[in-house]
C-alpha atoms as a PDB file:
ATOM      1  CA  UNK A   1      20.408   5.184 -90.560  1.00  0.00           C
ATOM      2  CA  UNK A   2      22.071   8.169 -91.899  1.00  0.00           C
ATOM      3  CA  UNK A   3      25.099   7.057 -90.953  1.00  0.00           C
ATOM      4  CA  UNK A   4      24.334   3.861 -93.572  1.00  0.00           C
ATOM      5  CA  UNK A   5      22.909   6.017 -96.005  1.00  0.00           C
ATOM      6  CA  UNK A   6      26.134   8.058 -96.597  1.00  0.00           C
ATOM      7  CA  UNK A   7      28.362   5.406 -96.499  1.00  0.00           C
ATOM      8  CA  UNK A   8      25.969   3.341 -99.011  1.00  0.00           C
ATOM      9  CA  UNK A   9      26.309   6.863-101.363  1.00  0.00           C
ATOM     10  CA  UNK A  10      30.030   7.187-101.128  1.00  0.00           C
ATOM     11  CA  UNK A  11      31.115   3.832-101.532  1.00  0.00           C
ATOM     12  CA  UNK A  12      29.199   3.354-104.438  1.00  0.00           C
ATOM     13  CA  UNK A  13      30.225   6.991-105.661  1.00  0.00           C
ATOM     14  CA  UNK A  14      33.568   6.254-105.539  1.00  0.00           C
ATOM     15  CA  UNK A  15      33.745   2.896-107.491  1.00  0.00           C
ATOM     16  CA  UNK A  16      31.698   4.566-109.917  1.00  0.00           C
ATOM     17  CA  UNK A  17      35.007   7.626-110.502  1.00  0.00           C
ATOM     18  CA  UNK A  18      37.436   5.400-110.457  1.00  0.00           C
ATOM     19  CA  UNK A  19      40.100   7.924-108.986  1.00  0.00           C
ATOM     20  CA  UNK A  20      41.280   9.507-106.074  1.00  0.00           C
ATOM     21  CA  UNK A  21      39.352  12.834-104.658  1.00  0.00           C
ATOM     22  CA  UNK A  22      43.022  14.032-103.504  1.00  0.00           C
ATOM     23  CA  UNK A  23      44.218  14.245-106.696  1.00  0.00           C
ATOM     24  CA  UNK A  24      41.930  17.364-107.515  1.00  0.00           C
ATOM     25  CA  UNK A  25      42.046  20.471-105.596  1.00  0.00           C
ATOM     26  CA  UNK A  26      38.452  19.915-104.456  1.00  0.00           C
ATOM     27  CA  UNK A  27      36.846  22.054-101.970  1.00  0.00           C
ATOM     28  CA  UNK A  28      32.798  20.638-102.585  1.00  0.00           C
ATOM     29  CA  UNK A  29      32.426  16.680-102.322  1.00  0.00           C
ATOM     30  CA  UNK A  30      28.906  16.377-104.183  1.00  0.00           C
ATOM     31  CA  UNK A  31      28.755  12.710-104.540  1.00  0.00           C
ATOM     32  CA  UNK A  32      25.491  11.856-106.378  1.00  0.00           C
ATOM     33  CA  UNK A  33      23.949   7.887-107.096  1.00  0.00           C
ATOM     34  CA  UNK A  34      21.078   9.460-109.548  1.00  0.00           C
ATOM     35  CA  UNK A  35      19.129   6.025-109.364  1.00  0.00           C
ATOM     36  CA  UNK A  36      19.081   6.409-105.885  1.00  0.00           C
ATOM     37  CA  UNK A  37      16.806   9.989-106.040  1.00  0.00           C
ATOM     38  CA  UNK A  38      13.361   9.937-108.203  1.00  0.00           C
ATOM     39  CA  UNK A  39      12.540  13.312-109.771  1.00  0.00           C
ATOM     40  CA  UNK A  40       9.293  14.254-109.633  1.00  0.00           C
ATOM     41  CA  UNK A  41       7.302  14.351-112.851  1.00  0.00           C
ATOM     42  CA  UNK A  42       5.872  17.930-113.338  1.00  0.00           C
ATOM     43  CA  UNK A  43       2.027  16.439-114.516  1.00  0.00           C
ATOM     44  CA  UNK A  44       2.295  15.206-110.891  1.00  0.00           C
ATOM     45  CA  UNK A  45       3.748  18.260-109.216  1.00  0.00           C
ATOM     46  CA  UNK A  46       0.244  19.230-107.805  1.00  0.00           C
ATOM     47  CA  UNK A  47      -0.916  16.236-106.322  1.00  0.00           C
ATOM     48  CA  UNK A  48       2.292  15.900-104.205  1.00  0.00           C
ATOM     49  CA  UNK A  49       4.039  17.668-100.842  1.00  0.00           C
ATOM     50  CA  UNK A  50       7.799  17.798-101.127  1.00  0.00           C
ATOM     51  CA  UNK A  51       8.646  18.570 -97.209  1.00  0.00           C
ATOM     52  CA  UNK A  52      12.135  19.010 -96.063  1.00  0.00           C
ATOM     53  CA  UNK A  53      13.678  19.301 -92.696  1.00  0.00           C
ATOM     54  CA  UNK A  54      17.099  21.013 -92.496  1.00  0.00           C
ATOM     55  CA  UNK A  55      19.702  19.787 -90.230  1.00  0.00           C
ATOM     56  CA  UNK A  56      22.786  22.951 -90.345  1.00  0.00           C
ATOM     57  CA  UNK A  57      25.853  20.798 -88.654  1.00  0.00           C
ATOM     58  CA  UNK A  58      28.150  23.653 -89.047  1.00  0.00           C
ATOM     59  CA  UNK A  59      27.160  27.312 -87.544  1.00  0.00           C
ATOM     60  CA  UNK A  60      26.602  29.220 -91.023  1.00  0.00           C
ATOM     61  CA  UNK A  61      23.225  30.861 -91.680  1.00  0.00           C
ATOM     62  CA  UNK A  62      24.294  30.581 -95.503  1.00  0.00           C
ATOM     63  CA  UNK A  63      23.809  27.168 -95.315  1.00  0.00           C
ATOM     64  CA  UNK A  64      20.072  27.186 -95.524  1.00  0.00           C
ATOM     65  CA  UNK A  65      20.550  29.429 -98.822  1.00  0.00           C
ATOM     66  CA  UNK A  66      23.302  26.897-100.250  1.00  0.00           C
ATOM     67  CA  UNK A  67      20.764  24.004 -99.472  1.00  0.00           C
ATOM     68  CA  UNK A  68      17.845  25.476-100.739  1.00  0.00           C
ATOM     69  CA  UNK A  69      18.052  28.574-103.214  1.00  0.00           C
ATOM     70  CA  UNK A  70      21.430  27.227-105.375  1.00  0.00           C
ATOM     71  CA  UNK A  71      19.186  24.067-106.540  1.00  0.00           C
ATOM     72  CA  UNK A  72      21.110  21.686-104.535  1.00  0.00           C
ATOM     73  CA  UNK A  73      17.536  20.289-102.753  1.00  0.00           C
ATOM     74  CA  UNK A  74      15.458  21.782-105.756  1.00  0.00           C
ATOM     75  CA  UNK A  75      16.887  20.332-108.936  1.00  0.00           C
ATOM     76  CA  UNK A  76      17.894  17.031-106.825  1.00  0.00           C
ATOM     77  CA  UNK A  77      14.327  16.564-106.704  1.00  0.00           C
ATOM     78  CA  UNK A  78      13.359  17.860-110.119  1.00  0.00           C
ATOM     79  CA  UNK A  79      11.368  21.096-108.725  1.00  0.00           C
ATOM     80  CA  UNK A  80      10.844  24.559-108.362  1.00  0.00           C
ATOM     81  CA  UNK A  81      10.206  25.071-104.440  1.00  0.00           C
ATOM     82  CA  UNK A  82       9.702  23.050-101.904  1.00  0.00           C
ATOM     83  CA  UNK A  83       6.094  23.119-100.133  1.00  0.00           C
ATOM     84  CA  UNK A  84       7.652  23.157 -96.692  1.00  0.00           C
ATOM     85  CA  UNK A  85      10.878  22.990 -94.676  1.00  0.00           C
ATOM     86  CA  UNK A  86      11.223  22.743 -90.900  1.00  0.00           C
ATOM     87  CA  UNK A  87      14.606  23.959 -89.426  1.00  0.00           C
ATOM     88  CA  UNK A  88      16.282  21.840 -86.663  1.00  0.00           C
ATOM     89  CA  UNK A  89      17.949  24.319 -84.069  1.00  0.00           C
ATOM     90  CA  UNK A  90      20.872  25.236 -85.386  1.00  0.00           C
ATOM     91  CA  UNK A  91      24.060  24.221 -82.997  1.00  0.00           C
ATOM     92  CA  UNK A  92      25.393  26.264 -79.991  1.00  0.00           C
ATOM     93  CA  UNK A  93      28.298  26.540 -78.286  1.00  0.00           C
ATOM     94  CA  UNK A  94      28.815  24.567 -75.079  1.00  0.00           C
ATOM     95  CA  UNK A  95      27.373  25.552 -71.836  1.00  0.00           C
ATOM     96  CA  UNK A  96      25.176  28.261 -74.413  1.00  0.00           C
ATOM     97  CA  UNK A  97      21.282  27.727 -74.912  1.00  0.00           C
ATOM     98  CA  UNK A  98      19.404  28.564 -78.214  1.00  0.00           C
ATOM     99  CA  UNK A  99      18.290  31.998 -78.319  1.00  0.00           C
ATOM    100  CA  UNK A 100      16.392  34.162 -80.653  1.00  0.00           C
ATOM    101  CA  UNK A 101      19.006  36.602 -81.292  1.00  0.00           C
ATOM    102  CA  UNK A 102      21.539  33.031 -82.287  1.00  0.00           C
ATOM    103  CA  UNK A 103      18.185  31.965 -84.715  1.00  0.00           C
ATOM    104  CA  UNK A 104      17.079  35.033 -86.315  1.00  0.00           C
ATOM    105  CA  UNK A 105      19.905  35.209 -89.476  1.00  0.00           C
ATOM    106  CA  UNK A 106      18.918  31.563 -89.933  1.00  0.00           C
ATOM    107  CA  UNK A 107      15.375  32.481 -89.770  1.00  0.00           C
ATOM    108  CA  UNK A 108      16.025  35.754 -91.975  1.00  0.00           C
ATOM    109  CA  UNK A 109      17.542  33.361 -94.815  1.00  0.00           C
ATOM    110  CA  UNK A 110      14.233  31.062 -94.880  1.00  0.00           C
ATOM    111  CA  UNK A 111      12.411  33.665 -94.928  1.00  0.00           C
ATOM    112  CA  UNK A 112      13.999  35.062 -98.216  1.00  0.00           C
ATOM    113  CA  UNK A 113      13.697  31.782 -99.221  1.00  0.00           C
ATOM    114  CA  UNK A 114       9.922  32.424 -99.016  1.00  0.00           C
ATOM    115  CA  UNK A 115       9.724  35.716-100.518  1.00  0.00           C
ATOM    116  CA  UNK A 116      11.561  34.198-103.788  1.00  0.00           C
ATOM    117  CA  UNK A 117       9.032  31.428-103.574  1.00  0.00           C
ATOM    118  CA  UNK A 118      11.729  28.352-103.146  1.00  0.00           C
ATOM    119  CA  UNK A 119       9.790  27.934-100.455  1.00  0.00           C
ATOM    120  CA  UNK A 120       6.240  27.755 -99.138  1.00  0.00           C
ATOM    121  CA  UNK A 121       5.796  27.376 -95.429  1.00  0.00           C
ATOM    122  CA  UNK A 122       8.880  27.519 -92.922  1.00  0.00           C
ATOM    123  CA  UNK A 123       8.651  26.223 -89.689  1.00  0.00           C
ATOM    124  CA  UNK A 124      10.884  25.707 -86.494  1.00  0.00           C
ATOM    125  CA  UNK A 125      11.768  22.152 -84.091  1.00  0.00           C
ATOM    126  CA  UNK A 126      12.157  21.550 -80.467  1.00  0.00           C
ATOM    127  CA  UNK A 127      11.375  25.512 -79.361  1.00  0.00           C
ATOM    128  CA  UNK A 128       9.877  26.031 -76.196  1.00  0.00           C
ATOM    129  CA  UNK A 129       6.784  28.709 -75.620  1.00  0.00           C
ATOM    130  CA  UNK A 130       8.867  31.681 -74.869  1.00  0.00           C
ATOM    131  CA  UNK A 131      11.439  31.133 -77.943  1.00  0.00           C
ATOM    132  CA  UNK A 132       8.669  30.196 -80.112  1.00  0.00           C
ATOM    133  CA  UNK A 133       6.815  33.526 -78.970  1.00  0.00           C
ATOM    134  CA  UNK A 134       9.548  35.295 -78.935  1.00  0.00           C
ATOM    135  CA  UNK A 135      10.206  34.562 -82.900  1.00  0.00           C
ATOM    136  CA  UNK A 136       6.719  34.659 -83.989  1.00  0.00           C
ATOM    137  CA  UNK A 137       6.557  38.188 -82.583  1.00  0.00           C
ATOM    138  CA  UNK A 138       9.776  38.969 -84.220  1.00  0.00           C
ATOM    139  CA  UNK A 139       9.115  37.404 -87.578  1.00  0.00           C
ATOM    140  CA  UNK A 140       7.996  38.753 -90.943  1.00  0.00           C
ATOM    141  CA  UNK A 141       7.107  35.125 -92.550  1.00  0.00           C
ATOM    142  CA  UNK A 142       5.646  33.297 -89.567  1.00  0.00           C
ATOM    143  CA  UNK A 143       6.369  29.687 -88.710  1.00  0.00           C
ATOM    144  CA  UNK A 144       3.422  27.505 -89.659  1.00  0.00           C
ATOM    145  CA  UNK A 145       4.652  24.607 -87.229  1.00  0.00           C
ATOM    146  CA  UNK A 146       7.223  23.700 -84.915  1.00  0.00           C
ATOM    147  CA  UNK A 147       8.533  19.999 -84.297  1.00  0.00           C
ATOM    148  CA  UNK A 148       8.778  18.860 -80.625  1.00  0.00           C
ATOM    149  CA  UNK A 149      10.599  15.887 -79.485  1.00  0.00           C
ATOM    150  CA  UNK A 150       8.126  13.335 -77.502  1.00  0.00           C
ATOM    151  CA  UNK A 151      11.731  11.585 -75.960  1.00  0.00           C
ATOM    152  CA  UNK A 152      12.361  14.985 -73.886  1.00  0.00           C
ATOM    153  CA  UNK A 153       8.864  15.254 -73.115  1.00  0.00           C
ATOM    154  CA  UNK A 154       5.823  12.725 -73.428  1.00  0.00           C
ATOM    155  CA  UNK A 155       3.195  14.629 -73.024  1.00  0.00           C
ATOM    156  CA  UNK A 156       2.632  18.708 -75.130  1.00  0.00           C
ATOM    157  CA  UNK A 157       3.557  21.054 -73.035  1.00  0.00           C
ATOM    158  CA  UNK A 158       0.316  23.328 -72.288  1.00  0.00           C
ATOM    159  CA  UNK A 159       1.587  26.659 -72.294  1.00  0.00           C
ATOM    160  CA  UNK A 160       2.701  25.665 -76.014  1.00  0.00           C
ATOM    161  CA  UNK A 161      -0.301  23.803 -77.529  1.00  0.00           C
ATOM    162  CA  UNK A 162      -2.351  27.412 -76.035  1.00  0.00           C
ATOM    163  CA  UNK A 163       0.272  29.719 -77.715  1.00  0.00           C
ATOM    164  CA  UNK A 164      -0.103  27.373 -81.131  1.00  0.00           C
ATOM    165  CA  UNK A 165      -3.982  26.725 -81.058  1.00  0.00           C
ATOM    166  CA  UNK A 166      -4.061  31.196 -80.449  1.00  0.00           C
ATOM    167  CA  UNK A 167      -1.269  31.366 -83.447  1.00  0.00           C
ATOM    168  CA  UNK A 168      -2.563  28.296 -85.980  1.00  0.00           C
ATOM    169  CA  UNK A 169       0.896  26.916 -85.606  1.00  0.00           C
ATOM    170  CA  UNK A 170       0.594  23.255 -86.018  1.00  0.00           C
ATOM    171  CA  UNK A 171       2.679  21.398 -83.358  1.00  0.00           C
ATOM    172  CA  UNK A 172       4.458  18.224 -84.720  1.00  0.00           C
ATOM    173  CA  UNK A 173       6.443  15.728 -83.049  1.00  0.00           C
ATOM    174  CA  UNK A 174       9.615  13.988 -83.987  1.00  0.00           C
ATOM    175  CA  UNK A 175      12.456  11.767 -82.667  1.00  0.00           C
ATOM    176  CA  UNK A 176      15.448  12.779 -84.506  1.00  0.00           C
ATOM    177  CA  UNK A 177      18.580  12.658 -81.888  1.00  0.00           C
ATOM    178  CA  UNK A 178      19.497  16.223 -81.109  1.00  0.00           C
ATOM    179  CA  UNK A 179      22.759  15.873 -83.083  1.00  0.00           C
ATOM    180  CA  UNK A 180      21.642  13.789 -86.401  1.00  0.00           C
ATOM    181  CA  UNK A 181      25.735  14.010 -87.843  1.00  0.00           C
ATOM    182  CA  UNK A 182      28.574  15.323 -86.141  1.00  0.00           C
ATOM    183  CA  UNK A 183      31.502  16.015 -87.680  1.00  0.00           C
ATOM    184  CA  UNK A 184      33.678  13.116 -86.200  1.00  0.00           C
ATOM    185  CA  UNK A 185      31.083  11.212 -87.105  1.00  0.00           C
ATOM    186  CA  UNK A 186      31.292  12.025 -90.919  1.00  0.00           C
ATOM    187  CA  UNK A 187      34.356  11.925 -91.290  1.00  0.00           C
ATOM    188  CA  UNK A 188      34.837   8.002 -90.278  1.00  0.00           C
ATOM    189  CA  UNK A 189      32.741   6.958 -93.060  1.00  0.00           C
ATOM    190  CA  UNK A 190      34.255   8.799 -95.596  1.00  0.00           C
ATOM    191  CA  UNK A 191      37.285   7.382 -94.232  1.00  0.00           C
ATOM    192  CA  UNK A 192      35.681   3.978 -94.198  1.00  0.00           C
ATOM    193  CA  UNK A 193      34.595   4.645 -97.779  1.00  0.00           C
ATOM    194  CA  UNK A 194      36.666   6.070-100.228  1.00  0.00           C
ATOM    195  CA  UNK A 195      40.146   4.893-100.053  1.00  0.00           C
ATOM    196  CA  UNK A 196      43.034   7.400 -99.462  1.00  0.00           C
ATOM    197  CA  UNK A 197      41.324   9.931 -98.406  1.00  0.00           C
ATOM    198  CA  UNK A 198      41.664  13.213 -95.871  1.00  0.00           C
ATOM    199  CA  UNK A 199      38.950  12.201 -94.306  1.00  0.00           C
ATOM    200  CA  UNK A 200      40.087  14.769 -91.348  1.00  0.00           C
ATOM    201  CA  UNK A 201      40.166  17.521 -93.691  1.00  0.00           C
ATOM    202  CA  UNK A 202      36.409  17.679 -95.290  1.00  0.00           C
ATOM    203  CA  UNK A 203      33.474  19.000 -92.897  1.00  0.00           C
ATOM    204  CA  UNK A 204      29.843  18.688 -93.354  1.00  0.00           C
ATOM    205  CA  UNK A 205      28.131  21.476 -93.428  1.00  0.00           C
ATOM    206  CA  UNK A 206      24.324  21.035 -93.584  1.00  0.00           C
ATOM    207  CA  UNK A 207      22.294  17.793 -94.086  1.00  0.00           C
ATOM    208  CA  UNK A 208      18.301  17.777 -95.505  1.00  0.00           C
ATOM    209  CA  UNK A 209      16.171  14.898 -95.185  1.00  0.00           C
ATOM    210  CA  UNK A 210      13.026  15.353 -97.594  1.00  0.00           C
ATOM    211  CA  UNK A 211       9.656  13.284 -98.316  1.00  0.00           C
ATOM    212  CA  UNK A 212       7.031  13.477-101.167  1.00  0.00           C
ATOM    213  CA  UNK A 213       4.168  12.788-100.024  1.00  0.00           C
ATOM    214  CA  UNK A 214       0.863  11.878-102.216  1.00  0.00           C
ATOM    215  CA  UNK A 215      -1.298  14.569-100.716  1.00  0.00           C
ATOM    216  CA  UNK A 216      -4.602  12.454-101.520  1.00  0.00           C
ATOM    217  CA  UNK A 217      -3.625   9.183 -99.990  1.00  0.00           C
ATOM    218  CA  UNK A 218      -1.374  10.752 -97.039  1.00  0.00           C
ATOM    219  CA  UNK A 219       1.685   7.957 -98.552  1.00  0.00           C
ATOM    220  CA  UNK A 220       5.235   8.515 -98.637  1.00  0.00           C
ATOM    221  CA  UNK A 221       6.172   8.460-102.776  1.00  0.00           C
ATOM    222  CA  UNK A 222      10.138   8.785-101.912  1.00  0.00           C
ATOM    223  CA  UNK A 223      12.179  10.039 -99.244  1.00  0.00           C
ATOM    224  CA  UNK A 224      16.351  10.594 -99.051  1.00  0.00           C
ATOM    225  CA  UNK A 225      18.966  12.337 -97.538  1.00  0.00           C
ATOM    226  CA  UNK A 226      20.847  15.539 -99.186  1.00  0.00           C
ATOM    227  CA  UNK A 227      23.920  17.258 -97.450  1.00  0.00           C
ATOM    228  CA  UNK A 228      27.142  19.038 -98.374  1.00  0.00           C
ATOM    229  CA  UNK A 229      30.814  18.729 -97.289  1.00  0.00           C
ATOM    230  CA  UNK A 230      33.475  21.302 -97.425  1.00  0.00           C
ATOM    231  CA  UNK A 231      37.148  20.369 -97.406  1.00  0.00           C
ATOM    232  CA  UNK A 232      39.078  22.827 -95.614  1.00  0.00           C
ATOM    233  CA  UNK A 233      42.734  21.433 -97.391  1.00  0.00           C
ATOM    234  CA  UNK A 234      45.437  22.737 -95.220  1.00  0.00           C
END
């Protein structure tokens, strides 16, 4: 699905220009369809929950600022903050395992995110009960839930739903693939999509799949796919 998302974007971005990304030095692709993303109306602001969770493909902690804090999710949407955003572990190294020490800078730049009120509640995905201790011990700004994945596990683990009934962390579930877009993966459909390009040269960095949600009537108002590509141009 994101896969057919992207190229849907880029194919219709690039008819729409007319010309040939190569023939700028371009080191951002921001491809934008604005008919395709519904700001919200600020009389409505209140009665909706703009929720976000943050995929980081490459391994930059800056990311999360770049998505967040520079208005690229913010003024896509046509708001101030958004009301919550749940990090997906950010990736490892082969033959490594997700630690805290490998989370905390990506934890530290939410939580600044928080404390200049972009964003409202931060939480965490697919953490077991010793790394999901192990941060909330460590952690100025909390995390108010974490995601797990009912495909690795059908049934909530119970050391976890104790530690997050003791904590008031709300425990979520998801079935997101544990790599959403890889690299190789992105750069086919760019190929695919926009003629003559380097498709080997551009790199995704980070990818952020939102919802607004009509807090009243628990219904999804609009939901999309942001993300950012660098092109590292030899």
């Amino acid at each position: 699905m994101v896969r057919d998302c992207i190229q849907k974007t880029l194919t219709e971005w690039s008819s729409k220009i007319g010309q040939d990304p190569n023939q700028e030095i371009l080191e951002v692709l921001e491809c934008t369809v604005a008919q395709a993303i519904e700001k919200i109306n600020p009389e409505e602001r209140d009665e909706l929950k703009v929720s976000a969770k943050l995929f980081i493909v490459g391994s930059n902690s800056s990311s999360i600022r770049d998505a967040v804090d520079l208005g690229k999710s913010c003024s896509a949407l046509g708001v101030a903050q958004l009301d919550s955003v749940i990090i997906a572990p950010p990736p490892v190294e082969d033959g490594s395992s997700l630690s805290l020490e490998y989370l905390q800078p990506y934890w530290q730049e939410l939580e600044n995110l928080v404390q200049n009120k972009k964003i409202v509640a931060i939480g965490t995905s697919d953490l077991d009960k010793t790394l999901l201790e192990q941060l909330y011990l460590w952690a100025q700004v909390k995390p108010s839930s974490n995601q797990v994945n009912l495909a690795s596990c059908c049934v909530m683990p119970p050391d976890l739903t104790a530690f997050a009934k003791q904590f008031d962390i709300q425990l979520l579930t998801h079935n997101d693939p544990k790599e959403l877009l890889c690299e190789a993966s992105f750069q086919e459909v760019l190929q695919e999509s926009i003629q003559n390009t380097k498709a080997h040269e551009w790199i995704p960095l980070w990818l952020l799949r939102y919802s607004v949600i009509v807090k009243s009537r628990g219904i999804i108002k609009s939901k999309g796919y942001i993300m950012q590509a660098k092109r590292n141009a030899s």
